[in-house]
Structures are given as C-alpha cells and as structure tokens.
N, C-alpha and C. Protein backbone atom coordinates (compact mmCIF):
# COMPACT_ATOMS: atom_id res chain seq x y z
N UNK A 1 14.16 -33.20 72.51
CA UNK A 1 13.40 -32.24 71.72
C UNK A 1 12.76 -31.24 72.69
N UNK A 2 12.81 -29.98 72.75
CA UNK A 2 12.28 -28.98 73.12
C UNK A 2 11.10 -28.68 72.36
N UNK A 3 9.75 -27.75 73.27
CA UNK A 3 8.80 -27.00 72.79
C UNK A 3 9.09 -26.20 71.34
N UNK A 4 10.82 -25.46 71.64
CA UNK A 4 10.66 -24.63 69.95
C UNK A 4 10.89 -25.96 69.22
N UNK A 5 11.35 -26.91 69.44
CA UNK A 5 11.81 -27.85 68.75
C UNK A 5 10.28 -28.44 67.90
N UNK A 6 9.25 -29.16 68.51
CA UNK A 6 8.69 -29.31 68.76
C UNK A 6 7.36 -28.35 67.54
N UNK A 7 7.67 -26.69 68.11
CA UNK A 7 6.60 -26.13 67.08
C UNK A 7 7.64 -26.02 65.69
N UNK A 8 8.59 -25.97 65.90
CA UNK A 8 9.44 -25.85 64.28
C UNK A 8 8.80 -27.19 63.45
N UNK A 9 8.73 -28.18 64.10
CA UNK A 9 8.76 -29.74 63.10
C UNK A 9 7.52 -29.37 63.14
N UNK A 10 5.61 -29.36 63.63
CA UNK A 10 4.80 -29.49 63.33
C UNK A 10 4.41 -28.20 62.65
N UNK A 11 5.04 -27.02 62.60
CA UNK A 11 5.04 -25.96 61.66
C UNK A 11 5.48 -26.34 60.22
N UNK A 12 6.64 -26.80 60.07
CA UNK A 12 6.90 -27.75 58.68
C UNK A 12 6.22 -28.60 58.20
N UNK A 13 5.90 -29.59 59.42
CA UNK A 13 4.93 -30.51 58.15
C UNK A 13 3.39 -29.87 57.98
N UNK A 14 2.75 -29.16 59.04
CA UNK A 14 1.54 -28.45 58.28
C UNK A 14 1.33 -27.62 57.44
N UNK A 15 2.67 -27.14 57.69
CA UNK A 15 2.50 -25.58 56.99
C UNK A 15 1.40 -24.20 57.60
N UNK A 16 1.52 -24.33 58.97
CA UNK A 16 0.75 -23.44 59.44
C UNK A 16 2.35 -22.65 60.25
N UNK A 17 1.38 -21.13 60.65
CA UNK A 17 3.01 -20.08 60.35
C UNK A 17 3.57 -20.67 61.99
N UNK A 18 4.63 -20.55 62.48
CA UNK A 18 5.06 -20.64 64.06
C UNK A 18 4.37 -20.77 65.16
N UNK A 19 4.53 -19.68 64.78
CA UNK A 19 3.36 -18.04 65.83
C UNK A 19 1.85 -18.77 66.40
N UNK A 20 1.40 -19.43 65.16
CA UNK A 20 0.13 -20.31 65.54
C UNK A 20 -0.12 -21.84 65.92
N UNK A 21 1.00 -22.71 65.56
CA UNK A 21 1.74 -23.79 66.33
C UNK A 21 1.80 -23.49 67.71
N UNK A 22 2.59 -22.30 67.91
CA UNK A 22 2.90 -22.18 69.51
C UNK A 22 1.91 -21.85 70.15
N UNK A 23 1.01 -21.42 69.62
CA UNK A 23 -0.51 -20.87 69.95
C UNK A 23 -1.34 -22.68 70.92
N UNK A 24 -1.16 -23.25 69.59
CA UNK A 24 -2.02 -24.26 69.79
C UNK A 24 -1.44 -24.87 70.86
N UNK A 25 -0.18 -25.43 70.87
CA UNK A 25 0.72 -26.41 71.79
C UNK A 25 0.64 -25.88 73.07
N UNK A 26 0.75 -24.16 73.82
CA UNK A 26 0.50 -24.08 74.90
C UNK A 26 -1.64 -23.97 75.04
N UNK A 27 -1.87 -24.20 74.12
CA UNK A 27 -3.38 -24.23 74.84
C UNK A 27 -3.58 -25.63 74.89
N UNK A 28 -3.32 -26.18 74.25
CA UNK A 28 -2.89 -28.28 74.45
C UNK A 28 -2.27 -27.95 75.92
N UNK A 29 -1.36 -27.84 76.65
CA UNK A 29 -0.45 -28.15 77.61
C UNK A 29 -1.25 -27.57 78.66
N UNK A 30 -2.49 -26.64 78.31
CA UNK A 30 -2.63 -25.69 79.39
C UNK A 30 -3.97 -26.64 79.69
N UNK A 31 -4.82 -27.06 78.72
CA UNK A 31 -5.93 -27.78 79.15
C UNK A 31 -5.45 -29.21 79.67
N UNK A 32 -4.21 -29.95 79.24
CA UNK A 32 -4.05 -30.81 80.34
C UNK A 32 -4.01 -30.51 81.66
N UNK A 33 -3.07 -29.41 81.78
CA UNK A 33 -3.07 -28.92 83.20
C UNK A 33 -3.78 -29.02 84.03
N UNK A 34 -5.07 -27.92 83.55
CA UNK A 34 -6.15 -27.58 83.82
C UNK A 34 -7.28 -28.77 84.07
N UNK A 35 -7.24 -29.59 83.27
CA UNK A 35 -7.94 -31.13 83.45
C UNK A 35 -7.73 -31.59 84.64
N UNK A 36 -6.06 -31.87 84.81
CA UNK A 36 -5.74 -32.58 86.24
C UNK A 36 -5.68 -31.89 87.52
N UNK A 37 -5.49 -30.31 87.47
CA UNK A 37 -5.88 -29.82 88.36
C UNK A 37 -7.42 -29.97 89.15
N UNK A 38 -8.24 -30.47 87.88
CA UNK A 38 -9.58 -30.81 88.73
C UNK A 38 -9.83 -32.06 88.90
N UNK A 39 -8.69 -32.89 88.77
CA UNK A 39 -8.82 -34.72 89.06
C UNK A 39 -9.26 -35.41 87.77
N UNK A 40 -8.68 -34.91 86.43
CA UNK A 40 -10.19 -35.94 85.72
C UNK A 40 -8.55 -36.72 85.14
N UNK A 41 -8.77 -37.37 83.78
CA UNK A 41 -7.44 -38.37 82.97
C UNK A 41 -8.05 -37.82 81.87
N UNK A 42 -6.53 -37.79 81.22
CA UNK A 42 -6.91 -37.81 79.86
C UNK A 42 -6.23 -38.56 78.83
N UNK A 43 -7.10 -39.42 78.12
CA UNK A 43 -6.65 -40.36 77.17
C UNK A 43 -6.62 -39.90 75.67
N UNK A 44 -5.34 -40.00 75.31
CA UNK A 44 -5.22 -39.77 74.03
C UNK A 44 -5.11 -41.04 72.91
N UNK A 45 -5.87 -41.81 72.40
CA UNK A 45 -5.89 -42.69 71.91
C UNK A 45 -4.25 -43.12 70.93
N UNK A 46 -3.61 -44.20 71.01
CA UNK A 46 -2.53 -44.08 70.39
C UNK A 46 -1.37 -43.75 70.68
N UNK A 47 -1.50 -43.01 72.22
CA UNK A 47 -0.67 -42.11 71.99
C UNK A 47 -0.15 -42.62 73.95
N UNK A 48 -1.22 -42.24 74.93
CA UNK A 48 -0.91 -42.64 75.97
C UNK A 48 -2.00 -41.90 77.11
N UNK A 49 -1.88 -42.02 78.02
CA UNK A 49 -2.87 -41.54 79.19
C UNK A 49 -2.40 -40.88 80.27
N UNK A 50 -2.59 -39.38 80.36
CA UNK A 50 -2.00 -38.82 81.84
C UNK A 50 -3.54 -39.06 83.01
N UNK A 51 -2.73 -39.43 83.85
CA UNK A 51 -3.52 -39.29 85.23
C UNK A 51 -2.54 -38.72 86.44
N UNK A 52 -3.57 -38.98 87.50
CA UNK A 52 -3.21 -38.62 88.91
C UNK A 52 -3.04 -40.00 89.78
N UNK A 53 -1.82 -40.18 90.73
CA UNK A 53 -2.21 -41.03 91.46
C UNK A 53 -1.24 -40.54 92.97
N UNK A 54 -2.29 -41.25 93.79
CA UNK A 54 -1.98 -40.82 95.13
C UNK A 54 -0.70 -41.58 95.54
N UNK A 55 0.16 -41.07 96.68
CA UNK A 55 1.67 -41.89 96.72
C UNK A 55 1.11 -41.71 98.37
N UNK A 56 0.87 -42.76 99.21
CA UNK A 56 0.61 -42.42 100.55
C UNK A 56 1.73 -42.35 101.41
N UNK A 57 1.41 -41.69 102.52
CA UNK A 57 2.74 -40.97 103.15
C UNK A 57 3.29 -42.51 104.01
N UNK A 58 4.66 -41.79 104.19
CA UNK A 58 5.27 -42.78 104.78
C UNK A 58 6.64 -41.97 105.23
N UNK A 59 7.58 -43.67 105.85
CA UNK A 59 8.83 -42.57 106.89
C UNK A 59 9.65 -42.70 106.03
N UNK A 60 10.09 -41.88 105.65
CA UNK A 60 11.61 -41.49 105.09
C UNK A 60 12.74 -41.60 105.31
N UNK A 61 13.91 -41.49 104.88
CA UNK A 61 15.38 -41.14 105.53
C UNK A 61 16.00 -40.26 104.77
N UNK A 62 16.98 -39.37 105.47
CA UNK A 62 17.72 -38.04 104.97
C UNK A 62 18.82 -39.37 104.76
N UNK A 63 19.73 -39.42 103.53
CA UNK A 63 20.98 -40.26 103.49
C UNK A 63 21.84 -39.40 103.90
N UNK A 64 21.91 -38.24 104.05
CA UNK A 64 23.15 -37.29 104.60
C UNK A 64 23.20 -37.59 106.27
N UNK A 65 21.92 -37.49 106.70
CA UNK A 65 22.12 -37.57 108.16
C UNK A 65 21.49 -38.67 108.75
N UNK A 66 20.66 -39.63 108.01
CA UNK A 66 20.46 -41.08 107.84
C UNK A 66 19.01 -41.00 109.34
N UNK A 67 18.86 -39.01 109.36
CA UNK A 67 17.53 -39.33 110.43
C UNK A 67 16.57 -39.74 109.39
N UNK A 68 15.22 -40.49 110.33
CA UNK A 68 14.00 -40.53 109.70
C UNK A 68 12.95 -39.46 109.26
N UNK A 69 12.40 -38.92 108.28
CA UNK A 69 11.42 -38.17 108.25
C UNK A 69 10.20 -38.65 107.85
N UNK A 70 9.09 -38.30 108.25
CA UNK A 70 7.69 -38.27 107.80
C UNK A 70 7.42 -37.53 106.43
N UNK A 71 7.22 -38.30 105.15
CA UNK A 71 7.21 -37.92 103.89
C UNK A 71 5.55 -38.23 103.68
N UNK A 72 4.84 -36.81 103.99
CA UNK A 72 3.00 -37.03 103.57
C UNK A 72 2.48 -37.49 102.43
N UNK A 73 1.65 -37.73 102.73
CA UNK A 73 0.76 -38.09 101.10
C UNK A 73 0.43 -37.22 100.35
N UNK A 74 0.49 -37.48 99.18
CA UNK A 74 0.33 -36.31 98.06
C UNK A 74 -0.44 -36.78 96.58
N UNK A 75 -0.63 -36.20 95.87
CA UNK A 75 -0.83 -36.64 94.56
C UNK A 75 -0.08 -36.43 93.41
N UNK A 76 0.26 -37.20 92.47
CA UNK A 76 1.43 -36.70 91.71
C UNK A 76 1.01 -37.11 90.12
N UNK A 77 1.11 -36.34 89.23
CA UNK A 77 0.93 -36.39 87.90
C UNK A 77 1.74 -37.30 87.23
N UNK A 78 1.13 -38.50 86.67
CA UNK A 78 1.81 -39.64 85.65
C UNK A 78 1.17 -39.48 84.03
N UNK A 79 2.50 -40.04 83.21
CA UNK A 79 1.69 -40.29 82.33
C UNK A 79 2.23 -41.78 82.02
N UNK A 80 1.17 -42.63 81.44
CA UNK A 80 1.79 -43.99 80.62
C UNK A 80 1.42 -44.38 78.97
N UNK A 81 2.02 -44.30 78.55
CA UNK A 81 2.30 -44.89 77.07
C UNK A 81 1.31 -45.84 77.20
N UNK A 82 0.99 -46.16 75.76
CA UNK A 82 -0.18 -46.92 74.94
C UNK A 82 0.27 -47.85 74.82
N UNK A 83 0.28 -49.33 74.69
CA UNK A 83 0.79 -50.48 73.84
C UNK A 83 1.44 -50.12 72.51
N UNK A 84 0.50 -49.72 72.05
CA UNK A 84 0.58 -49.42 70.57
C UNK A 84 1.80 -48.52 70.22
N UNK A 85 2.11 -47.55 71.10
CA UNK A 85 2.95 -46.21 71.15
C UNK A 85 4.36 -46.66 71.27
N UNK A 86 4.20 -47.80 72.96
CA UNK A 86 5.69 -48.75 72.95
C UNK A 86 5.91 -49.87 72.16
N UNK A 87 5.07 -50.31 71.23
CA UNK A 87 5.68 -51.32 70.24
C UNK A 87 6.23 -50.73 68.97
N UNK A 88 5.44 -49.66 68.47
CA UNK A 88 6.05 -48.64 67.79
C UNK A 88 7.57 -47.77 67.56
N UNK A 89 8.12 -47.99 69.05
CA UNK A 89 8.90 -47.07 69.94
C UNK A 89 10.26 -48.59 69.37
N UNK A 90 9.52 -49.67 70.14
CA UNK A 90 10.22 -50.87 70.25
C UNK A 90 10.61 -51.32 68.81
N UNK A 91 9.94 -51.20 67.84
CA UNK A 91 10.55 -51.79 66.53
C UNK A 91 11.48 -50.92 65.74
N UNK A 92 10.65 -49.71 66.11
CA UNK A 92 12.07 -48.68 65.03
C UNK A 92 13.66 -48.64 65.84
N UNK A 93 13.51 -49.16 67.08
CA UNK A 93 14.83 -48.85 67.80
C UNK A 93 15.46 -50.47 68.36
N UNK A 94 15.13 -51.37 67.41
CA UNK A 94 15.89 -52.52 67.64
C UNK A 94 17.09 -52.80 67.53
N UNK A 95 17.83 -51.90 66.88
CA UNK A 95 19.15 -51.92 66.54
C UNK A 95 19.94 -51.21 67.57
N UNK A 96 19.49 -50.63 68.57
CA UNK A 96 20.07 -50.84 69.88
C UNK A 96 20.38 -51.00 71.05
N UNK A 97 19.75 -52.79 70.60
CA UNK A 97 19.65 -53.45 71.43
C UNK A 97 21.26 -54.12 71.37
C-alpha cells in the first residue's frame, strides 16, 4: 500500500475530500519525524511504538574485497508493533500458514 493508497481508503471511509487526508497524513509523518529528530518515542496505543536506538560501531567487512572496515556508531529509527497489533495480524492470516 502506498501513501495515495493509503489517503484514497481513509478518504472513503470518512468521507473527508483527498486534498485534506493528504493534508493530515503528511503532518502525522512530519511530527513523527520531527519527534525523533529531537530523541523523544512515540507510542501509539494499539498500534505500535517508534523509537531510536543506538547500533555501536564496530569492524566490518567489504564481501567484494573481504577488507575490514570501521562501521561508526550511529542512531537509527525503529519501529515495533504492539502485542495486540501482531495477534490481530496473526489470526486474520492463519490460512497461510
């Protein structure tokens, strides 16, 4: 599913016009952003939790040329699913298993 994807279906079931769907969804996307750009999490009840977590540096390898590199530490944006969200996920899609 894509973003137009995305404002088409919550434009249908509200009945609010496109134009203002797409409105809302990039100011949703922009205040996550904006959240983790200043370190904080944000929990969406139900639904799941983005955070930040640090990956500390370490040595690497190029597989093409199999030298070692020094890969720094950084911080990198996660998100994880709710319980609730993956049991949800897990029962409607038992059938292919």
């Amino acid at each position: 599913m894509t973003k137009a994807d995305l404002v088409r279906v919550v434009s249908a079931e509200t009945g609010i016009i496109r134009k203002d769907v797409a409105l809302a969804i990039d100011a949703f996307l922009e205040a996550v952003k904006d959240s983790m750009k200043e370190g904080e999490h944000i929990e969406i009840r139900g639904f799941g939790t983005y955070k930040l977590k640090v990956r500390k540096a370490r040595i690497g390898r190029n597989p093409k040329t199999e030298r070692k590199v020094d890969v720094p530490a950084r911080v990198v944006p996660t998100f994880k699913f709710s319980r609730a969200f993956k049991d949800e996920i897990d029962s409607a899609n038992q059938e292919l298993l």
